[in-house]
Protein backbone atom coordinates (compact mmCIF):
# COMPACT_ATOMS: atom_id res chain seq x y z
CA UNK A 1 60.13 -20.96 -33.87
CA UNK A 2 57.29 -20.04 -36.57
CA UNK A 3 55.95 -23.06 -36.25
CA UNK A 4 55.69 -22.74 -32.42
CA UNK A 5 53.42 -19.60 -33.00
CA UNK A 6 51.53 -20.48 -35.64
CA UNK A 7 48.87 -22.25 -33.56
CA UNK A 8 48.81 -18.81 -30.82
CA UNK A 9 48.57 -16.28 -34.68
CA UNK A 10 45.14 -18.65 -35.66
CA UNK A 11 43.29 -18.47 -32.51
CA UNK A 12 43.93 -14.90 -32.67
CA UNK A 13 42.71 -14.19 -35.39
CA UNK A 14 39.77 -16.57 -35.10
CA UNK A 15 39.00 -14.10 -32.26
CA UNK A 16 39.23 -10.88 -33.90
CA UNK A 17 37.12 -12.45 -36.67
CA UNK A 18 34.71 -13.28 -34.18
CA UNK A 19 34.38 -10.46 -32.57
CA UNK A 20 34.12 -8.46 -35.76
CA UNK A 21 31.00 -10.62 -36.01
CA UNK A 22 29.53 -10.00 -33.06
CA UNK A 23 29.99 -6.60 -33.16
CA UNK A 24 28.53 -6.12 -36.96
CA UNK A 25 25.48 -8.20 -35.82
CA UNK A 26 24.86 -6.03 -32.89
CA UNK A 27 25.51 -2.71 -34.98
CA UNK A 28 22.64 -4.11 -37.39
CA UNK A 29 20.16 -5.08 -34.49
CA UNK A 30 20.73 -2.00 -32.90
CA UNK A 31 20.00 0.01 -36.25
CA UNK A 32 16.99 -2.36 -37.15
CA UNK A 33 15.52 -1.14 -33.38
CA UNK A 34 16.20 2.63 -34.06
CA UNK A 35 14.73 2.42 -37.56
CA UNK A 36 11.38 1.35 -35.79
CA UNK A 37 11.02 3.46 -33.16
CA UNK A 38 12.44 6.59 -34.24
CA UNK A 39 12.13 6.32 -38.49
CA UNK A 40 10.08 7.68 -40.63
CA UNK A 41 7.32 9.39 -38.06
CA UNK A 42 4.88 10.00 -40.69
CA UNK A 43 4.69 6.36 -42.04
CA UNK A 44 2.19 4.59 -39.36
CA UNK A 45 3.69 1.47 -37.70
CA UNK A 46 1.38 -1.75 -38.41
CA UNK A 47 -0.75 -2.56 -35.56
CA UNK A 48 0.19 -6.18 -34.78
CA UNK A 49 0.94 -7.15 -31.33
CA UNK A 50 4.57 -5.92 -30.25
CA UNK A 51 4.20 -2.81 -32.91
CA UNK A 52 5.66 0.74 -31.50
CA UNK A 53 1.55 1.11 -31.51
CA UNK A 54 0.63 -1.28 -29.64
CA UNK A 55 3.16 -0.11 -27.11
CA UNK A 56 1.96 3.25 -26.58
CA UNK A 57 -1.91 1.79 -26.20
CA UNK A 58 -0.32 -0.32 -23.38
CA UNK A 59 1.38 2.51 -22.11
CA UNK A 60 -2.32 4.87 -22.65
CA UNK A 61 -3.90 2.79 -20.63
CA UNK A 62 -5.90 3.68 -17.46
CA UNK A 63 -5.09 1.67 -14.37
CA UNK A 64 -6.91 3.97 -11.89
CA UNK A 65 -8.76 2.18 -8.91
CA UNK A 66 -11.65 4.21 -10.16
CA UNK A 67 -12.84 6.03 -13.21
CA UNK A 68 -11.12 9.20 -12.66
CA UNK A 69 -14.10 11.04 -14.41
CA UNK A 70 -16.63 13.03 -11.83
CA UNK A 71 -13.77 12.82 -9.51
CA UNK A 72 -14.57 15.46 -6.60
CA UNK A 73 -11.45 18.70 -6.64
CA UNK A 74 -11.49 20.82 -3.88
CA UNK A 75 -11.70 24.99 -4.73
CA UNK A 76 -8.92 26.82 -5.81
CA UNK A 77 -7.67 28.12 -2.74
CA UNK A 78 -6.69 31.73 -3.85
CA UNK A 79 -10.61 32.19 -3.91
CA UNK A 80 -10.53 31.59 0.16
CA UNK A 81 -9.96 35.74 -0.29
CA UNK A 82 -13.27 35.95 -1.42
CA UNK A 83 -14.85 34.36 1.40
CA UNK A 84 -16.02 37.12 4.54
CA UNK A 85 -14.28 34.54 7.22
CA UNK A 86 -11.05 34.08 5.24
CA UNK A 87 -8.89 34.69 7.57
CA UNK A 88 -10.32 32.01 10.30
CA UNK A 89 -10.86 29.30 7.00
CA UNK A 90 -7.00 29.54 6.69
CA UNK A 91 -6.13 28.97 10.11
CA UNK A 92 -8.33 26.30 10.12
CA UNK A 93 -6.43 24.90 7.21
CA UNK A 94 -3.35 25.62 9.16
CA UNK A 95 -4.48 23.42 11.92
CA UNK A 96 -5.50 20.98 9.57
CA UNK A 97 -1.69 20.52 8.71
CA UNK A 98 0.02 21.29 11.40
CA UNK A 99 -1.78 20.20 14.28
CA UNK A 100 0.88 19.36 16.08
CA UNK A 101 2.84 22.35 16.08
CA UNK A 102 -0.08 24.14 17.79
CA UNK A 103 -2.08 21.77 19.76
CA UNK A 104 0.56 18.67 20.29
CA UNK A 105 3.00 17.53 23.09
CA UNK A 106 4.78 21.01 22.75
CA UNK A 107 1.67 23.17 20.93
CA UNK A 108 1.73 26.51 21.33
CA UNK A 109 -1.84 27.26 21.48
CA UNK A 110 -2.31 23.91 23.67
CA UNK A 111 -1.07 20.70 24.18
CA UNK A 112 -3.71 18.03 24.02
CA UNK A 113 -2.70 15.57 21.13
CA UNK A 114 -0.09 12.60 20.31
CA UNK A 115 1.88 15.09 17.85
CA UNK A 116 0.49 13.56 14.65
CA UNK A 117 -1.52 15.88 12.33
CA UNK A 118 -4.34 15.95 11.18
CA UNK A 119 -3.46 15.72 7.45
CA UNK A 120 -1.24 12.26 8.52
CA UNK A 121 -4.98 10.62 7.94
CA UNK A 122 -6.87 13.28 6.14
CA UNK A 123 -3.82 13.89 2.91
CA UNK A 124 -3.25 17.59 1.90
CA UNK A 125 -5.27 19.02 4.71
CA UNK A 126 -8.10 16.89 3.52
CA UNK A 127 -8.85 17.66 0.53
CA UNK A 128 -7.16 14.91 -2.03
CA UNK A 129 -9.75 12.76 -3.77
CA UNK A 130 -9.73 9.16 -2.28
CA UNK A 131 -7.67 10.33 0.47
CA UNK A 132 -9.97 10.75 3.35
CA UNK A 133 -11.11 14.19 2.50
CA UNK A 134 -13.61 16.86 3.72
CA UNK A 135 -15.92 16.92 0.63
CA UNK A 136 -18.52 15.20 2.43
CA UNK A 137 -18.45 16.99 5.57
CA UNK A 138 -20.46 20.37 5.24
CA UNK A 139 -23.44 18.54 3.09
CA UNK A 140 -23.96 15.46 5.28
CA UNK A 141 -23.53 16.71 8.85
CA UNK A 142 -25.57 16.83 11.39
CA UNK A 143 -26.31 13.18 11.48
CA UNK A 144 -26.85 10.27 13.34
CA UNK A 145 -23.84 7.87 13.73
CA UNK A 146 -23.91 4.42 14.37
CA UNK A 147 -21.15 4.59 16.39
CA UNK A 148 -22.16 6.64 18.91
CA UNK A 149 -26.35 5.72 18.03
CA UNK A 150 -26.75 9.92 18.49
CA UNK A 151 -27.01 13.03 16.32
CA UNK A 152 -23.61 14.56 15.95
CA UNK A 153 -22.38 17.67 14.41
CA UNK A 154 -19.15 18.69 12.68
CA UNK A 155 -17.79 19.83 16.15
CA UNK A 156 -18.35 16.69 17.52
CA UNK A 157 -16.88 14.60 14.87
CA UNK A 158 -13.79 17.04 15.05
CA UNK A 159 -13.36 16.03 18.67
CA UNK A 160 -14.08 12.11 17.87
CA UNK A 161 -10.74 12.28 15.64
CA UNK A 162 -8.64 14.11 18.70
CA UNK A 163 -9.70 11.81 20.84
CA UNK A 164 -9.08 8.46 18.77
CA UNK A 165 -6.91 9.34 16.05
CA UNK A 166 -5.12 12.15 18.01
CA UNK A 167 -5.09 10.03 21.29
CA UNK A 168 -5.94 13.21 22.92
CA UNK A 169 -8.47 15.42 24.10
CA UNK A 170 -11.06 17.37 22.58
CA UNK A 171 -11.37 21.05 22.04
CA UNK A 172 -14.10 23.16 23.42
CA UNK A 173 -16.92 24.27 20.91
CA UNK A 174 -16.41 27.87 21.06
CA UNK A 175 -12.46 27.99 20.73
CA UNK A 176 -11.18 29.72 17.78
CA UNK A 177 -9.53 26.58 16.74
CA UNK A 178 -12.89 24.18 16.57
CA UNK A 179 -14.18 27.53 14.64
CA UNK A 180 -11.39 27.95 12.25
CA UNK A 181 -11.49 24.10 11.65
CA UNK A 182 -15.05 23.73 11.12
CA UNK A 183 -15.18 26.95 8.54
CA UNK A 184 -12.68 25.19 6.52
CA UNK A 185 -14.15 21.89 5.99
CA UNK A 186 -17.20 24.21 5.71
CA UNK A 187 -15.51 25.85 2.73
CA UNK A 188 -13.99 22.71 1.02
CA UNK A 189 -17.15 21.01 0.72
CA UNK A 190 -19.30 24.50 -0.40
CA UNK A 191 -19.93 23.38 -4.00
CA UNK A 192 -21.95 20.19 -2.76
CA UNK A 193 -25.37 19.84 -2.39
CA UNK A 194 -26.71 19.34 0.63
CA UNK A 195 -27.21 15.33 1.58
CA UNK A 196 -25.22 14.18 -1.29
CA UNK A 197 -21.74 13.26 -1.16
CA UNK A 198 -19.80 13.23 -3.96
CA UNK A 199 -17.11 10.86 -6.03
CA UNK A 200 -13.99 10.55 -4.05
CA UNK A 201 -15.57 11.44 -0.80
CA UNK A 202 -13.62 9.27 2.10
CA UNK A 203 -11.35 5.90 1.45
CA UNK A 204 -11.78 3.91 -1.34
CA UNK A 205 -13.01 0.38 -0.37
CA UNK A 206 -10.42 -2.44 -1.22
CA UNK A 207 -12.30 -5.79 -2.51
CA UNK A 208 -12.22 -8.16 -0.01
CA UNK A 209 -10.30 -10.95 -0.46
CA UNK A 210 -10.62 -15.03 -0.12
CA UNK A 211 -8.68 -15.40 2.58
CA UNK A 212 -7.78 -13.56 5.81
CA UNK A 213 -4.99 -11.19 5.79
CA UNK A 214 -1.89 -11.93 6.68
CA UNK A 215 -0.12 -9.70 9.93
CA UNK A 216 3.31 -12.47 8.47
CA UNK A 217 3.55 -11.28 4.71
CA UNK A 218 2.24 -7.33 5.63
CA UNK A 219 5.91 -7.20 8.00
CA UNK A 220 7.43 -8.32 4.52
CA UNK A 221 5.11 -5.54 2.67
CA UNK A 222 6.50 -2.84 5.61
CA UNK A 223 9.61 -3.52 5.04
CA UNK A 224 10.37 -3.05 1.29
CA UNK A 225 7.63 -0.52 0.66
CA UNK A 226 6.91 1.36 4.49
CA UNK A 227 9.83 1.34 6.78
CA UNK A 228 12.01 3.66 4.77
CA UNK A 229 9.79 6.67 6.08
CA UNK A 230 7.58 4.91 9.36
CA UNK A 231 11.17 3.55 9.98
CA UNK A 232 11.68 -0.47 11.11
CA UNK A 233 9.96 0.01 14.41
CA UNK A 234 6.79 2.11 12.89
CA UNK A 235 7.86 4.86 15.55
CA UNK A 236 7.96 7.33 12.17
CA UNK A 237 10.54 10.21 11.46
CA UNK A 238 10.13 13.13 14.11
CA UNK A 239 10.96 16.91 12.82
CA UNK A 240 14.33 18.22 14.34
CA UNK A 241 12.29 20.94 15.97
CA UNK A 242 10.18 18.74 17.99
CA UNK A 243 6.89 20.41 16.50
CA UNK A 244 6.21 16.86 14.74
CA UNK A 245 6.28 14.25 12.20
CA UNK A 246 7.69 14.49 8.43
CA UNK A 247 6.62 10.62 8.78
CA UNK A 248 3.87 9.86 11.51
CA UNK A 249 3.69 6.67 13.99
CA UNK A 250 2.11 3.73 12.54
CA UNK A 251 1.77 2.11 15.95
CA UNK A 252 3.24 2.53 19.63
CA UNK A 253 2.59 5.46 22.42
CA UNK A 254 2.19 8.14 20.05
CA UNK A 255 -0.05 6.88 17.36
CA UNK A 256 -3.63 6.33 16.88
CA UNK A 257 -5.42 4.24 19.16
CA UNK A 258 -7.76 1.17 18.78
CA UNK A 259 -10.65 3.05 18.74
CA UNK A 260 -9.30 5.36 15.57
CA UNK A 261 -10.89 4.94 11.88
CA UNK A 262 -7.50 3.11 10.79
CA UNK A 263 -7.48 0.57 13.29
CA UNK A 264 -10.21 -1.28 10.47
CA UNK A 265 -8.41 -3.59 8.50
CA UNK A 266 -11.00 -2.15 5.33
CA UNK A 267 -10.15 1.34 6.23
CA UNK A 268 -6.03 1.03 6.46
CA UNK A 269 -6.14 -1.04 3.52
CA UNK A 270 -8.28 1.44 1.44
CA UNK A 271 -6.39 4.12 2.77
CA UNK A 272 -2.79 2.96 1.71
CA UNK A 273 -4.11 1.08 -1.37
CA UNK A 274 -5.16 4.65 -3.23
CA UNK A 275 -2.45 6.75 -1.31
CA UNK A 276 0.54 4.91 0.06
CA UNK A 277 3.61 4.65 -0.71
CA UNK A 278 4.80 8.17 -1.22
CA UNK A 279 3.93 8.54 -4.69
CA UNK A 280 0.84 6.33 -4.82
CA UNK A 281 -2.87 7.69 -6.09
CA UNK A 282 -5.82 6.45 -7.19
CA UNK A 283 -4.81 6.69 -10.88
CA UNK A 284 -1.77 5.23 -9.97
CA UNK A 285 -1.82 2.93 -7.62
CA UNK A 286 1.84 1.10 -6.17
CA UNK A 287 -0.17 -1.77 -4.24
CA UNK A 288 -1.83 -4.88 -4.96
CA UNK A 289 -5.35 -5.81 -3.09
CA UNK A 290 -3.12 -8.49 -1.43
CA UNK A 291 -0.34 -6.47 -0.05
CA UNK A 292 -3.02 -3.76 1.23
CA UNK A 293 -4.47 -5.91 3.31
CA UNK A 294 -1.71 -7.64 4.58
CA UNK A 295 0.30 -4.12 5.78
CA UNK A 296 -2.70 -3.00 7.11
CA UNK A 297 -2.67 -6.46 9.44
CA UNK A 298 1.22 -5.74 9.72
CA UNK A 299 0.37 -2.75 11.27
CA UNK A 300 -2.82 -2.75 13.34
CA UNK A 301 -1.66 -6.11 14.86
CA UNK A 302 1.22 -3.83 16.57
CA UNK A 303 0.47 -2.47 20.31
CA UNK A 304 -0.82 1.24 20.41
CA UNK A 305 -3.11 3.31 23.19
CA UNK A 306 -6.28 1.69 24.33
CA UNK A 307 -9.52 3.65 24.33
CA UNK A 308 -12.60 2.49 26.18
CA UNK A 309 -15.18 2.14 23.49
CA UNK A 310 -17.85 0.70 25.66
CA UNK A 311 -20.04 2.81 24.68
CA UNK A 312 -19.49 2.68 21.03
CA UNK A 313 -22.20 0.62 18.59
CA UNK A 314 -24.86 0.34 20.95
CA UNK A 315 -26.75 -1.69 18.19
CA UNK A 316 -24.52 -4.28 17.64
CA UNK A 317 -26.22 -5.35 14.63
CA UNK A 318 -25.08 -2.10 13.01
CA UNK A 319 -21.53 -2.86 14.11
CA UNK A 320 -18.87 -2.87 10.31
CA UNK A 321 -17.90 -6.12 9.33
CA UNK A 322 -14.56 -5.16 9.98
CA UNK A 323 -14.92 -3.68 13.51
CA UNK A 324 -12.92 -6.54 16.01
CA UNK A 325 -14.31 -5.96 19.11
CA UNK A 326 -17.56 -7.76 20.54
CA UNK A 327 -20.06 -8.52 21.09
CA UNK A 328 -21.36 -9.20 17.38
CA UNK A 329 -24.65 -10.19 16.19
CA UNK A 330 -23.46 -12.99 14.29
CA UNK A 331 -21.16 -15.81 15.45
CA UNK A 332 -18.34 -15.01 14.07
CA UNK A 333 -15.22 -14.66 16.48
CA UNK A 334 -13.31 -11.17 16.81
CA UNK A 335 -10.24 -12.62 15.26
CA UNK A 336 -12.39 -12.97 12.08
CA UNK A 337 -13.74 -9.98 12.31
CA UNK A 338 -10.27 -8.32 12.85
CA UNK A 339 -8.45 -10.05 9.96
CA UNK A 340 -10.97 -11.84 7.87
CA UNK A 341 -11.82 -13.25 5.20
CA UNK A 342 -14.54 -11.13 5.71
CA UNK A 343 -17.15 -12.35 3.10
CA UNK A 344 -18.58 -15.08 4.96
CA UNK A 345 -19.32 -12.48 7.56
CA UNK A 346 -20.93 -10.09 4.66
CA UNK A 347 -22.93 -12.89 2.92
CA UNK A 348 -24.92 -14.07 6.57
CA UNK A 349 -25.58 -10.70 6.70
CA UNK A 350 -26.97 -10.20 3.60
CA UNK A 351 -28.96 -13.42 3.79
CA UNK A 352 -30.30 -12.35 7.26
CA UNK A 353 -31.70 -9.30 5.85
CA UNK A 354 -34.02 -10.81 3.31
């Protein structure tokens, strides 16, 4: 009978032994890794590559869309208090963020938008850097607009976003609401000099790429990095009390229409690229060029409201590269202008102006 068992007693103990083993040499790497990144703190690592040094310069290093120095910060808004019209600057901010709740489907001022906000395109009531702010507003306005070839005014340009952005209607001049609005921006952009605009004003502009982007791999972008809050059918997450969106419409009935700012591929792409997903800025951005171009094809190739912009560019020739409707002063079709790749279209332009 011992000899029956003998074989079974030296495999098992060629298995403890072995697993002793293991477990010393994992002890000792383990120890080895600890000595090096948590020893002696006062004895400097060696530089070479894959030193606890060379880590933390990897781990130092800026990967910001932009230099973040110069970068435009709105005033500190307990000093609104010191302002005469303080009260009607904060119910402009109010609007600002929560349009919906008093001029959407169920305002209670009025109801004349879709129920998105104002902030759903313009981030923390427009005043985050590289996230379509007001900076620019109060120093560059009145202008003229290529859009519209006229002068416009902030009140104007107000009632451009209600009616495109907002699929709505525009407020009246003298309401307490354009006035409350207007003194805000007013107020956000009182530190910059008149005619300049400064770093951070508006979207950041997304290099174009070499090909044409690509409606296919942006549903694939949606999915694993949009859909959790615009939800699989971009119809976005509605508030239980009906006011609005926690997450707005990215296409259908109630978001923007095709005349909107974000119905350019260079404009959604700039926009999410610097600010999308949640979490995204422009020191940290969670998107590649590539995938910002494609979600912004993704999503502007859905249906949404229609908006007659006949009258819109009435010099062509000053019409964006990016803007898909014709006619164009080049030959380019609108499908190329719509999607790309857009710097063929940028370099006959360039060439036709020297």
């Amino acid at each position: 009978m011992k000899d029956i068992f003998q074989p079974f007693v030296k495999m098992l103990t060629l298995m403890v032994g072995l697993l002793v083993t293991i477990t010393i040499l994992t002890a000792l790497l383990i120890g080895t890794l600890v000595m090096q990144f948590n020893g002696d703190l006062s004895t400097p690592y060696p530089t070479e590559k894959g030193s606890v040094q060379f880590v933390a310069s990897i781990a130092d290093t800026y990967r910001g869309v932009v230099p973040k120095e110069g970068m435009w910060v709105a005033p500190a808004w307990n000093t609104v208090e010191d302002e005469p019209n303080a009260e009607l600057i904060k119910y402009g901010k109010e609007l600002i963020s929560k349009t919906s709740e008093y001029l959407g489907p169920n305002g209670k001022v009025r109801k004349i938008s879709n129920g998105m906000n104002c902030q759903n395109c313009h981030l923390e009531a427009g005043s985050s850097p590289l996230g379509n702010n007001y900076s620019a507003v109060a120093s560059t306005y009145p202008k003229v607009r290529g859009r519209s070839g006229q002068m416009e005014d902030i009140p104007k340009r107000i009632n451009d976003c209600f009616e495109r952005s907002l699929n709505g209607k525009g407020l009246e001049n003298n309401s307490k609401e354009m006035q409350a609005m207007v003194a805000y921006m007013e107020w956000l952009g009182k530190d910059v000099p008149k005619g300049e605009a400064p770093k951070g004003v508006g979207i950041y502009e997304v290099p174009f790429l070499e090909r044409a982007s690509d409606p296919v791999k942006g549903k694939s972008v949606y999915a694993q990095q949009c859909q959790s809050c615009h939800m699989e059918n971009g119809q976005g997450l509605m508030k239980a009390d009906k006011t609005g969106y926690t997450y707005p419409p990215l296409w259908g009935e109630h978001s923007y229409n095709n005349g909107a700012g974000l119905f350019r591929m260079s404009r959604f792409a700039g926009y999410v690229k610097t600010n999308m997903p949640l979490g995204a800025t422009f020191e940290r951005p969670l998107l590649t060029d590539e995938q910002a171009w494609d979600v912004a094809a993704y999503v502007n190739s859905m249906d949404r409201p229609s908006k007659d912009l006949s009258k819109d560019w009435p010099d062509i020739s000053k019409k964006p590269i990016d803007h898909p409707f014709g006619p164009f002063s080049d030959e380019f079709s609108e499908e190329q202008h719509k999607y790309g790749p857009f710097k063929p279209i940028k370099e006959v332009r360039e060439n036709a102006g020297k």
